[in-house]
N, C-alpha and C. Protein backbone atom coordinates (compact mmCIF):
# COMPACT_ATOMS: atom_id res chain seq x y z
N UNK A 1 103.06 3.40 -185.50
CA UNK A 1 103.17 2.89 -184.15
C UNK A 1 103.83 3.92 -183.23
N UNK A 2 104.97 4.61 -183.71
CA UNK A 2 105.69 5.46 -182.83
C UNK A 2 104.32 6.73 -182.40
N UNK A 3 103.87 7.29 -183.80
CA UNK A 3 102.87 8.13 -183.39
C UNK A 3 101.56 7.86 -182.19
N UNK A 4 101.15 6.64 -182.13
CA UNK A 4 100.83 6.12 -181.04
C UNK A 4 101.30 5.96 -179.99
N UNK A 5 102.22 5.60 -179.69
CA UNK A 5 103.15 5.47 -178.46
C UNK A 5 103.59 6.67 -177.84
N UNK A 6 103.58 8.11 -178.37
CA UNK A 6 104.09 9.50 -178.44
C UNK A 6 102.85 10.01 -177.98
N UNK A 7 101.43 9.76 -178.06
CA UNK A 7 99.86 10.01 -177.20
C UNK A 7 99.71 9.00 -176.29
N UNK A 8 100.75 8.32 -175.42
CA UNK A 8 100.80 7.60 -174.69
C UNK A 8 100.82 8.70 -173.00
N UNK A 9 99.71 9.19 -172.25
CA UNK A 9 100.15 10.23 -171.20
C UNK A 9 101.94 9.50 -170.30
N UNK A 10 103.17 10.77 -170.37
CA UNK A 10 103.92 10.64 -169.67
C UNK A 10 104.74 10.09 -171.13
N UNK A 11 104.86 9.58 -172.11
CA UNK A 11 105.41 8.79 -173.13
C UNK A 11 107.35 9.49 -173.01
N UNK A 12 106.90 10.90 -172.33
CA UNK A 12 107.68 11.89 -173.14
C UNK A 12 108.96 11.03 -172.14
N UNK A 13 109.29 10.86 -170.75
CA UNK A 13 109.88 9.54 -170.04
C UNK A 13 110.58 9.02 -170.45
N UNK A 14 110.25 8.06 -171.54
CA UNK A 14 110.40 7.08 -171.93
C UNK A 14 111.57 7.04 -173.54
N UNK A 15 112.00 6.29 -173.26
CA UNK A 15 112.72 6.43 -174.99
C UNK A 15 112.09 5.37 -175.91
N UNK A 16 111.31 5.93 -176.79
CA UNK A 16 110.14 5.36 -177.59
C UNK A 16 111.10 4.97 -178.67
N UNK A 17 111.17 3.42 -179.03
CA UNK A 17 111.28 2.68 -180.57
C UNK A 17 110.21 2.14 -181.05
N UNK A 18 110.04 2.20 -181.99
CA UNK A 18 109.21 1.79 -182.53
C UNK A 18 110.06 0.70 -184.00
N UNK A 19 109.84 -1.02 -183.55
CA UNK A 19 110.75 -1.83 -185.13
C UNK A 19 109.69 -1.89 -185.64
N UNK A 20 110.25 -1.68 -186.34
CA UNK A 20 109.99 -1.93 -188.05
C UNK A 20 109.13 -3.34 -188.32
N UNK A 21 108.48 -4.19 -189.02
CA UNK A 21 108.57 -5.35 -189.39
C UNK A 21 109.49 -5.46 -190.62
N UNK A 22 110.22 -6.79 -190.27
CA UNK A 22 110.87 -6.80 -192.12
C UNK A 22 110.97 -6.96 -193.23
N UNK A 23 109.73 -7.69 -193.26
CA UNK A 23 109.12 -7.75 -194.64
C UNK A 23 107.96 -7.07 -195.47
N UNK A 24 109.06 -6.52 -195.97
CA UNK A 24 107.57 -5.41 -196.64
C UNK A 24 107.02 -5.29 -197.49
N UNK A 25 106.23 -4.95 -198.44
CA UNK A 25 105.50 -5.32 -199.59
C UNK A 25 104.11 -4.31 -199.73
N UNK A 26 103.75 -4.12 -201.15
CA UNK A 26 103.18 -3.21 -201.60
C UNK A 26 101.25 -3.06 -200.88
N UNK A 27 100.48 -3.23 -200.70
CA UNK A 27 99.36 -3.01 -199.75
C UNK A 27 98.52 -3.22 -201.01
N UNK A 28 97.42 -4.19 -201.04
CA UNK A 28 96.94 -4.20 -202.44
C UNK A 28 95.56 -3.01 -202.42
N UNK A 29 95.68 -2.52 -203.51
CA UNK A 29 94.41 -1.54 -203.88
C UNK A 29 95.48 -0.04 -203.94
N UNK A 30 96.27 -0.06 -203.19
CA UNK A 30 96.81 1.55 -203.15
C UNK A 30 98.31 2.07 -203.42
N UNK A 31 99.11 0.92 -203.52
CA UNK A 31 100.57 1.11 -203.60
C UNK A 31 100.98 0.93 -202.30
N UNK A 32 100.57 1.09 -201.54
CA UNK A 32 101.85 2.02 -200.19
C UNK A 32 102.29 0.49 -199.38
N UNK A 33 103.22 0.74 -199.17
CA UNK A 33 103.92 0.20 -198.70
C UNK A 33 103.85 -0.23 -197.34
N UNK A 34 104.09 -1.48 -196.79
CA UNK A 34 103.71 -2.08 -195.69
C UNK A 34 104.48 -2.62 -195.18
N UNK A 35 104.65 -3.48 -193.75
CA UNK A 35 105.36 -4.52 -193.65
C UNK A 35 104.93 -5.29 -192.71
N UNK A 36 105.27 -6.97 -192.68
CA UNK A 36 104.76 -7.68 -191.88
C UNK A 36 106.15 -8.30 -191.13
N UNK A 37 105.63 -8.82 -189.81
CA UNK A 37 106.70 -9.90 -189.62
C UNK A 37 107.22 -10.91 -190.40
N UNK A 38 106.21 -11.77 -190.54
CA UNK A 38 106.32 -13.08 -191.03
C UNK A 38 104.83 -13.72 -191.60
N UNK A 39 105.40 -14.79 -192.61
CA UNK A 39 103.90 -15.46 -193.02
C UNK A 39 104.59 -17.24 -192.23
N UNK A 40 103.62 -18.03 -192.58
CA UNK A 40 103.81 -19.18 -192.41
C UNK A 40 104.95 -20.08 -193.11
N UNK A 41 105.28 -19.04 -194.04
CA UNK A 41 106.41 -19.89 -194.59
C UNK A 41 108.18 -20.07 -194.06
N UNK A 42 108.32 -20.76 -193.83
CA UNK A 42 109.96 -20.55 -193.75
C UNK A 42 109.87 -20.09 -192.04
N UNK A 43 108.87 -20.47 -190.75
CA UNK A 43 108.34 -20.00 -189.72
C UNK A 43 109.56 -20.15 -189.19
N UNK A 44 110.33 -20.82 -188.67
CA UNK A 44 111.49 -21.06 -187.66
C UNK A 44 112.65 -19.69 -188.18
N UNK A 45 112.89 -19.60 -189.12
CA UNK A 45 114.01 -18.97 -189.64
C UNK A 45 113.65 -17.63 -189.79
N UNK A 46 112.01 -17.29 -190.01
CA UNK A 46 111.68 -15.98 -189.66
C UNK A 46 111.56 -15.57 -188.34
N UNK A 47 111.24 -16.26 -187.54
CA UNK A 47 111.18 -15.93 -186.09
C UNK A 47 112.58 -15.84 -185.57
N UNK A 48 113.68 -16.69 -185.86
CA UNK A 48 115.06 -16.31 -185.23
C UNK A 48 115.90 -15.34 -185.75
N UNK A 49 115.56 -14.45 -187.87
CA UNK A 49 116.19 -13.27 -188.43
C UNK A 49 115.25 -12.53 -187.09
N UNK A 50 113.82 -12.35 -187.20
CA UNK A 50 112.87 -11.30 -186.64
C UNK A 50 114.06 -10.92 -185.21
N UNK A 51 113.70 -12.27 -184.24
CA UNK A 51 114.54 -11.87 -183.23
C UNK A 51 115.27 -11.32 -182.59
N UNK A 52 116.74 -11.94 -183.89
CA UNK A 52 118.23 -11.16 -183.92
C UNK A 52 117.72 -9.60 -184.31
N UNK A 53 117.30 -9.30 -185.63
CA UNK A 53 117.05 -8.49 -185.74
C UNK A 53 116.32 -7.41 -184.28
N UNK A 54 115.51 -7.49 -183.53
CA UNK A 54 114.99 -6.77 -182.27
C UNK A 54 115.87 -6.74 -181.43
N UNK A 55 117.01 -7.88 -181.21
CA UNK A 55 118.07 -7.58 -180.25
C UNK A 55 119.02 -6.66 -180.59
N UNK A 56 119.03 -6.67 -182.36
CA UNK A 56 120.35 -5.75 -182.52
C UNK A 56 119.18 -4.15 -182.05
N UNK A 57 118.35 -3.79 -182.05
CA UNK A 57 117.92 -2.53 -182.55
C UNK A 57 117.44 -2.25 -180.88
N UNK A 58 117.40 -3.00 -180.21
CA UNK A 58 117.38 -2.63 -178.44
C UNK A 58 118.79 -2.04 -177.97
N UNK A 59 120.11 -3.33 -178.44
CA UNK A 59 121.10 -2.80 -177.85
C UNK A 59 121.39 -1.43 -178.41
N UNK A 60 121.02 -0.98 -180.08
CA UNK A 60 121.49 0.15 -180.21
C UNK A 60 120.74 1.37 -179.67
N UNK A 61 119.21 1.17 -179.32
CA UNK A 61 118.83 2.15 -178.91
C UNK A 61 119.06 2.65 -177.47
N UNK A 62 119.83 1.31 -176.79
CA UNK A 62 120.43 1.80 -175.60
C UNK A 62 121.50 1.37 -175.00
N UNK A 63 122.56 1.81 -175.81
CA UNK A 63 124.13 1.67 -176.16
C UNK A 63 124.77 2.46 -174.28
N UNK A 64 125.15 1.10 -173.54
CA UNK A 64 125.73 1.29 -172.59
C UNK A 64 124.79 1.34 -171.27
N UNK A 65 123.48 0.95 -171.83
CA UNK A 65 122.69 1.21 -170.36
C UNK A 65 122.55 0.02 -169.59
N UNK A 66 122.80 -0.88 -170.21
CA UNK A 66 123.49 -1.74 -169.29
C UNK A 66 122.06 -2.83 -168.77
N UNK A 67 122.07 -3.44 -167.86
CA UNK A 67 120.56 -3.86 -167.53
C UNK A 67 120.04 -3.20 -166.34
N UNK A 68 120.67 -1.92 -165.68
CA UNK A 68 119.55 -1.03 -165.19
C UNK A 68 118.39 -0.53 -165.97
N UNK A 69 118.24 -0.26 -167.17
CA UNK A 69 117.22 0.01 -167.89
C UNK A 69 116.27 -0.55 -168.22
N UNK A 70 114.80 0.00 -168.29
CA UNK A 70 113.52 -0.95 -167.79
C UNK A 70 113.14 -0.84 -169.14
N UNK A 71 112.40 -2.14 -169.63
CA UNK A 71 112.63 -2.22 -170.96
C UNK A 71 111.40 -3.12 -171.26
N UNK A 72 110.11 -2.45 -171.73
CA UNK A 72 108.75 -2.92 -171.92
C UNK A 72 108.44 -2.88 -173.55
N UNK A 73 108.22 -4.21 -174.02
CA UNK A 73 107.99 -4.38 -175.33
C UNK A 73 106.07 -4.24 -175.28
N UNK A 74 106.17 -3.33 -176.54
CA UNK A 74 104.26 -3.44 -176.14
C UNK A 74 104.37 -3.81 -178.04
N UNK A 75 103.25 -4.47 -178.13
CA UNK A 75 103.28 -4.94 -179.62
C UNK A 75 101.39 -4.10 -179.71
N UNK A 76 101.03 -4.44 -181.07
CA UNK A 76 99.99 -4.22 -181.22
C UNK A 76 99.08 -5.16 -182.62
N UNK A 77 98.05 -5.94 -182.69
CA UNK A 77 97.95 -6.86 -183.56
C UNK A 77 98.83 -7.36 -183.97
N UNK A 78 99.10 -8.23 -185.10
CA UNK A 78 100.56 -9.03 -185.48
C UNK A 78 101.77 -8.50 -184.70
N UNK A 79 102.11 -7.31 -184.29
CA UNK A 79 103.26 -6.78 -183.76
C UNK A 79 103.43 -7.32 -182.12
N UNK A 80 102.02 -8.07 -181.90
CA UNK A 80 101.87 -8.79 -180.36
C UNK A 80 103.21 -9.72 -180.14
N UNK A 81 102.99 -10.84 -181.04
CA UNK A 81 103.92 -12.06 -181.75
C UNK A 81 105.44 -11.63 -181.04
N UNK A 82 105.64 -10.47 -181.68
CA UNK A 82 106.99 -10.40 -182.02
C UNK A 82 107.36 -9.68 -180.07
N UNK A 83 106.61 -8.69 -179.66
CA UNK A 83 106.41 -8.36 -178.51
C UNK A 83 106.61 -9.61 -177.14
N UNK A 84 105.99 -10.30 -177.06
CA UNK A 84 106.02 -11.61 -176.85
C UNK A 84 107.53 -12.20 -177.08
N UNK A 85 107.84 -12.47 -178.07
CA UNK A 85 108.92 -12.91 -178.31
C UNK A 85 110.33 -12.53 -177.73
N UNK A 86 110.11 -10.91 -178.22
CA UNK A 86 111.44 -10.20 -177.82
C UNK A 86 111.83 -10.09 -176.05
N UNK A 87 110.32 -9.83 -175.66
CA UNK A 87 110.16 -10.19 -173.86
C UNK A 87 110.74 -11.40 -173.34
N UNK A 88 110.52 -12.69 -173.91
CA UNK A 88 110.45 -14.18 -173.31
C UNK A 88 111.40 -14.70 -174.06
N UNK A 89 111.85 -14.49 -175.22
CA UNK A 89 112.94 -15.07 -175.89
C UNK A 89 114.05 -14.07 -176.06
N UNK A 90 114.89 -12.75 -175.70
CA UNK A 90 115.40 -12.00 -176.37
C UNK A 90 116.25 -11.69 -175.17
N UNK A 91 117.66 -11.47 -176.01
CA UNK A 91 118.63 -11.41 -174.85
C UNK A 91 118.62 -10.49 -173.92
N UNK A 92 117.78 -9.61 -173.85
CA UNK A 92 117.19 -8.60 -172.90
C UNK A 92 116.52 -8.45 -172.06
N UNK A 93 116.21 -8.76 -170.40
CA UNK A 93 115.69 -9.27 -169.78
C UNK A 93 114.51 -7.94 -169.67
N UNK A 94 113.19 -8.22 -170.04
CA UNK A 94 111.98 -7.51 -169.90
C UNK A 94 111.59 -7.28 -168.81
N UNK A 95 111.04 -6.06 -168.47
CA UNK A 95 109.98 -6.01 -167.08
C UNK A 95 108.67 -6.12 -167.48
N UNK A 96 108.26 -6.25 -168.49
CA UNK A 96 107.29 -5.70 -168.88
C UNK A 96 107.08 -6.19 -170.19
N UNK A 97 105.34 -7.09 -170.93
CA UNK A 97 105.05 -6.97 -172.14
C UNK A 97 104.00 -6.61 -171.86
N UNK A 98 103.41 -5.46 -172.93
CA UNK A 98 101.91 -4.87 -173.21
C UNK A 98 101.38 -5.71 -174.80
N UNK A 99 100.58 -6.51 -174.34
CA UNK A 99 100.27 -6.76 -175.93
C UNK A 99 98.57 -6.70 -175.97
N UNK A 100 98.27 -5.55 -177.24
CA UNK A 100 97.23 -5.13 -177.27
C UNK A 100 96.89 -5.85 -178.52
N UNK A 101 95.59 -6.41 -178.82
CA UNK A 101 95.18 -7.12 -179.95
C UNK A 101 95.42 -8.27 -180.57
N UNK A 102 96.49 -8.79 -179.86
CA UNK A 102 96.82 -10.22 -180.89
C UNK A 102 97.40 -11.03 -179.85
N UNK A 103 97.28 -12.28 -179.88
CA UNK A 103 97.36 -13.82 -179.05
C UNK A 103 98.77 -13.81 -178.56
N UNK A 104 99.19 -15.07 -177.72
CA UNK A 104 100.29 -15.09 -177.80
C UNK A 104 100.79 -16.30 -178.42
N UNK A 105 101.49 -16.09 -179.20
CA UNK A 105 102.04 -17.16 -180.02
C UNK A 105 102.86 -18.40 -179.73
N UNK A 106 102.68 -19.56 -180.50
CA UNK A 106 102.65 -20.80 -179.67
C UNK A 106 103.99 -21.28 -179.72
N UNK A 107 105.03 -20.59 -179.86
CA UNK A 107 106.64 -20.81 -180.04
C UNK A 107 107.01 -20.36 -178.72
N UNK A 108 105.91 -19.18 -178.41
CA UNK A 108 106.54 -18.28 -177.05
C UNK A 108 106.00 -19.55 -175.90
N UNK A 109 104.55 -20.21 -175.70
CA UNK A 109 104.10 -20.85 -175.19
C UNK A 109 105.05 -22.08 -174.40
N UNK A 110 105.90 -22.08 -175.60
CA UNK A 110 106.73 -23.31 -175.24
C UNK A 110 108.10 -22.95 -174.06
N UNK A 111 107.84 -21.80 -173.99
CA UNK A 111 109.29 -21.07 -173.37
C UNK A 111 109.18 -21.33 -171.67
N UNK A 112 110.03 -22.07 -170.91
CA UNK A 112 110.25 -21.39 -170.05
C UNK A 112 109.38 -20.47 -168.82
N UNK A 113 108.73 -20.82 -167.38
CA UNK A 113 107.94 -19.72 -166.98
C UNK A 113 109.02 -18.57 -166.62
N UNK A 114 109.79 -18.84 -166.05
CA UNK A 114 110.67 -17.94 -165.62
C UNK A 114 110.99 -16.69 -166.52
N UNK A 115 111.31 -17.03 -167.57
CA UNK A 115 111.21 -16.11 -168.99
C UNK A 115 110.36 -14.64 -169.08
N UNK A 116 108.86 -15.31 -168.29
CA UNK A 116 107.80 -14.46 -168.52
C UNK A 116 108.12 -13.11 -167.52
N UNK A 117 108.25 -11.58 -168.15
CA UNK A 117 107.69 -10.72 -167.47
C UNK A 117 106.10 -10.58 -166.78
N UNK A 118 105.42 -9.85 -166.31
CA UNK A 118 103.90 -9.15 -166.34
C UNK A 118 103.32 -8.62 -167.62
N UNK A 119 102.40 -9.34 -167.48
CA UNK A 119 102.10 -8.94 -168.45
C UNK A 119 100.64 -7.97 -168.87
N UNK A 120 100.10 -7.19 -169.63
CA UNK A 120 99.24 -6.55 -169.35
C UNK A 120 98.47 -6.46 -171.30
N UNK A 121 97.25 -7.65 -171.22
CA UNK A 121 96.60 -8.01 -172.42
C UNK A 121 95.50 -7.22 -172.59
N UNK A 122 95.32 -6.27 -173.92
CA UNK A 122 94.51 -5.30 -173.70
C UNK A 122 93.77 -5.74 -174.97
N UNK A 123 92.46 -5.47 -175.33
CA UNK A 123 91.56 -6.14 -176.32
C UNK A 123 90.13 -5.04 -176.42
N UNK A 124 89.97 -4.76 -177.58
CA UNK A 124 88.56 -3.89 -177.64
C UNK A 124 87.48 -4.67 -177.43
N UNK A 125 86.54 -4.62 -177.06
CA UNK A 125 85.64 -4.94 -176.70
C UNK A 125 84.65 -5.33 -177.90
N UNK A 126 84.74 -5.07 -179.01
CA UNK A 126 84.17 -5.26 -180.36
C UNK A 126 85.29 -5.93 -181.55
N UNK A 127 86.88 -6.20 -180.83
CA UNK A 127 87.47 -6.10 -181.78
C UNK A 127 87.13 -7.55 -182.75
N UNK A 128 87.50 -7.42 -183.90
CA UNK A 128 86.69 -8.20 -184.90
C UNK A 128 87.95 -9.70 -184.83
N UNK A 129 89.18 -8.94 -184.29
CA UNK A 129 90.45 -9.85 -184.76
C UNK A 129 90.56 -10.70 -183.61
N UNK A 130 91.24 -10.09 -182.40
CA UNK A 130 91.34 -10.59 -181.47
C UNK A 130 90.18 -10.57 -180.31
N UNK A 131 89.38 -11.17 -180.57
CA UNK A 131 88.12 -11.99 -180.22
C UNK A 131 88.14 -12.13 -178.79
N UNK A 132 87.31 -12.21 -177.81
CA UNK A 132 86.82 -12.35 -176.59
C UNK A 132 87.37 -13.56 -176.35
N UNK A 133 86.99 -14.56 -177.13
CA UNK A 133 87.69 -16.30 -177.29
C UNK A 133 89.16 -16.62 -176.93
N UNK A 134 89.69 -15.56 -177.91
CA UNK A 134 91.11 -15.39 -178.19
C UNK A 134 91.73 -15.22 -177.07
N UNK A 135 90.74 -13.40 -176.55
CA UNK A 135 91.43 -13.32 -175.11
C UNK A 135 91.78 -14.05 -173.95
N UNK A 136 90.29 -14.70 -173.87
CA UNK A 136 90.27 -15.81 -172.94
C UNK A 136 91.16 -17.06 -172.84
N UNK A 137 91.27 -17.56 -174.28
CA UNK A 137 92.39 -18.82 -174.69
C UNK A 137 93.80 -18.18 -174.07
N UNK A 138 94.02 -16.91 -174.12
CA UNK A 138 95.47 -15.96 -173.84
C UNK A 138 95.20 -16.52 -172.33
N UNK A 139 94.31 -15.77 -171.83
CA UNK A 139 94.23 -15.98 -170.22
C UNK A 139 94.27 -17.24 -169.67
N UNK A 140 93.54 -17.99 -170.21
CA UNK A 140 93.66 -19.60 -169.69
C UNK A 140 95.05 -19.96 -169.60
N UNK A 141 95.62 -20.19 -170.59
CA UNK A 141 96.97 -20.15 -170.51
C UNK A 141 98.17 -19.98 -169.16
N UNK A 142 98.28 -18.42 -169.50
CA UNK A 142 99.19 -17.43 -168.22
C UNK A 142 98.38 -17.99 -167.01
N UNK A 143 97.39 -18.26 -166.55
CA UNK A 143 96.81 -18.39 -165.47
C UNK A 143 97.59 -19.94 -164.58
N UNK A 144 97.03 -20.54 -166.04
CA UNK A 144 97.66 -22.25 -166.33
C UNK A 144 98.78 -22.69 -165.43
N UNK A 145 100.01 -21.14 -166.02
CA UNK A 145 101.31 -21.55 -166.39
C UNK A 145 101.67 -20.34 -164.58
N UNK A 146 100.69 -19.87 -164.29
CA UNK A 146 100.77 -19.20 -162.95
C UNK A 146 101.75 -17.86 -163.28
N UNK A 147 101.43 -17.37 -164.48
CA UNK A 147 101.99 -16.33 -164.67
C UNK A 147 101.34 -14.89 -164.70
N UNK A 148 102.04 -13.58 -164.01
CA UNK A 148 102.16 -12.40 -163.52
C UNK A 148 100.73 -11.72 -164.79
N UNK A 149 99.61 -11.64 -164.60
CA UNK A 149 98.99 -10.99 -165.90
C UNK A 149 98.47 -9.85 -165.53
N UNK A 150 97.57 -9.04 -166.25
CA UNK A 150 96.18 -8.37 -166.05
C UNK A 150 95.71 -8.52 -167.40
N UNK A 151 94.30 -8.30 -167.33
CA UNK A 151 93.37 -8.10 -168.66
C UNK A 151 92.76 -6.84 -168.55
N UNK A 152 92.64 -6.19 -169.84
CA UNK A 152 92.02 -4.63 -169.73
C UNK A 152 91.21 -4.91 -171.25
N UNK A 153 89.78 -4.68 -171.08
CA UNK A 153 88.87 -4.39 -172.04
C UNK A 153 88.58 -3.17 -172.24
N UNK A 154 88.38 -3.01 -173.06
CA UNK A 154 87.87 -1.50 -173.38
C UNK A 154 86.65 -1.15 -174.68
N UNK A 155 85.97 -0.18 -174.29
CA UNK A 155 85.34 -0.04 -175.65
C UNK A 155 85.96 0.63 -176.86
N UNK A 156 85.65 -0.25 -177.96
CA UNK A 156 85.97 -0.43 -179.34
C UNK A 156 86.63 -1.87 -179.75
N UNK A 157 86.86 -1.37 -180.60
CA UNK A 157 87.68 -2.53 -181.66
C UNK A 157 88.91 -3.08 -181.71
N UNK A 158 89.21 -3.34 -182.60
CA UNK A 158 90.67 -3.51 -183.16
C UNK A 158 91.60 -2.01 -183.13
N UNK A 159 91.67 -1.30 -182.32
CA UNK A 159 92.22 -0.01 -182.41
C UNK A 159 92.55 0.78 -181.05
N UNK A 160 93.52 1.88 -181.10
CA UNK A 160 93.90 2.21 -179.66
C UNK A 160 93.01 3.58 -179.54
N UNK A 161 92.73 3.21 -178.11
CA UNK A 161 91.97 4.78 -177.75
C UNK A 161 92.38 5.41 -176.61
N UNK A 162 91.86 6.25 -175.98
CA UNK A 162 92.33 7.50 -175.04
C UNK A 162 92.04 6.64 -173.65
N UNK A 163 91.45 5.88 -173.68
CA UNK A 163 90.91 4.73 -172.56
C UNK A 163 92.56 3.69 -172.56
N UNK A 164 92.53 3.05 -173.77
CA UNK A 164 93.73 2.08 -173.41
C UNK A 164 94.79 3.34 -173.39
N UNK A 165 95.02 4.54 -173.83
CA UNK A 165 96.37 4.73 -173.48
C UNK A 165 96.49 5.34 -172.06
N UNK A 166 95.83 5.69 -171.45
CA UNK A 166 95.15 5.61 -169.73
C UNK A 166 95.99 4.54 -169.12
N UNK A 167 95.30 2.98 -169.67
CA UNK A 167 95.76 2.28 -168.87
C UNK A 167 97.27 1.82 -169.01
N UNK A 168 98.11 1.88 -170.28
CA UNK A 168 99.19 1.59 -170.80
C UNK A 168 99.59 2.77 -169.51
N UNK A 169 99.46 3.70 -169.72
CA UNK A 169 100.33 5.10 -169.05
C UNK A 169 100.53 4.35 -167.60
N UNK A 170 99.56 4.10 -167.21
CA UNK A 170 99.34 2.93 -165.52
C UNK A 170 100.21 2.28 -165.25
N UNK A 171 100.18 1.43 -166.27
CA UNK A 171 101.68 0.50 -166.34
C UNK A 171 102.64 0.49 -166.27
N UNK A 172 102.98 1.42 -167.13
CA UNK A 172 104.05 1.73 -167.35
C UNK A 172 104.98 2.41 -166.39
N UNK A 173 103.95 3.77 -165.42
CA UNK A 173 104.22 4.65 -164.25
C UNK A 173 104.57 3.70 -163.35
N UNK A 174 104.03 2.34 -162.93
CA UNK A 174 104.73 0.99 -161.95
C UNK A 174 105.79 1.06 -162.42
N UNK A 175 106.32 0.75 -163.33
CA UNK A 175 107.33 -0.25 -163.68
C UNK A 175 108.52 1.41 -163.35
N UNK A 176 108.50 2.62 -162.77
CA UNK A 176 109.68 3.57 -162.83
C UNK A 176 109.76 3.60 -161.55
């Protein structure tokens, strides 16, 4: 993810983290090692470790900056979830979520409009995961709830290209 975010035009700006997920586990067929947020099990108690966990690793990556600092969570497939989360639920007041590939999750749904930064939902145009449907169910929503959006399609898939990091760079150049 960081290596992505680092071919982001202008990235260099920015002080790039990239969390971790915390549960990790072996990748079947090859060994290597992976990690996810969360499964369905034990959902409440993974979403509030996940949480804490993103608040501790914001304040340390920016120890003393106080809330002048502009602070855009971009997730990417499953990493949307948590993106989402850390924006609308996280003691850190967001300007900004980028979530490319994956829904927004229905814990965040329940939150608060005020909560919501702008948001900017980006989706391949073929992607197999997060579906045209999907997008749209996303949009219905924010629209619903009269919240700050944009939608950006692009060609391909489930994957980032020189097109979405164009428009991420866009975004991002507002928000300085």
């Amino acid at each position: 993810m960081l290596a992505e975010l680092e071919l982001i035009p202008g990235s260099e700006r920015w002080t790039l983290v990239s969390v971790q997920g915390l549960h990790r586990f072996y990748a079947r067929g090859h060994g290597k090692v992976v990690a996810s947020w969360m499964t369905r099990e034990d959902r409440e108690q993974a979403i509030a470790d996940n949480l804490g966990y993103v608040n501790r690793v914001v304040r340390a990556a920016l120890p003393g900056a106080g809330d002048e600092a502009t602070v855009v969570f971009l997730g990417f497939s499953q990493g949307v979830a948590m993106a989402y989360r850390a924006a609308v639920m996280g003691e850190r007041r967001a300007a900004g979520v980028i979530a490319i590939g994956g829904d927004v999750p229905p814990d965040v749904k329940e939150a608060p409009s005020d909560r919501f930064p702008p948001i900017l939902i980006a989706g391949g145009e073929s992607d197999e995961w997060y579906t045209a449907a999907k997008l749209e169910a996303d949009e219905v929503f924010l629209r619903g709830r009269g919240l700050p959006h944009e939608i950006f399609r692009y060609a391909g898939g489930h994957v980032w290209t020189a097109e979405l990091r164009g428009r991420i760079h866009r975004v991002l150049d507002k928000l300085t």
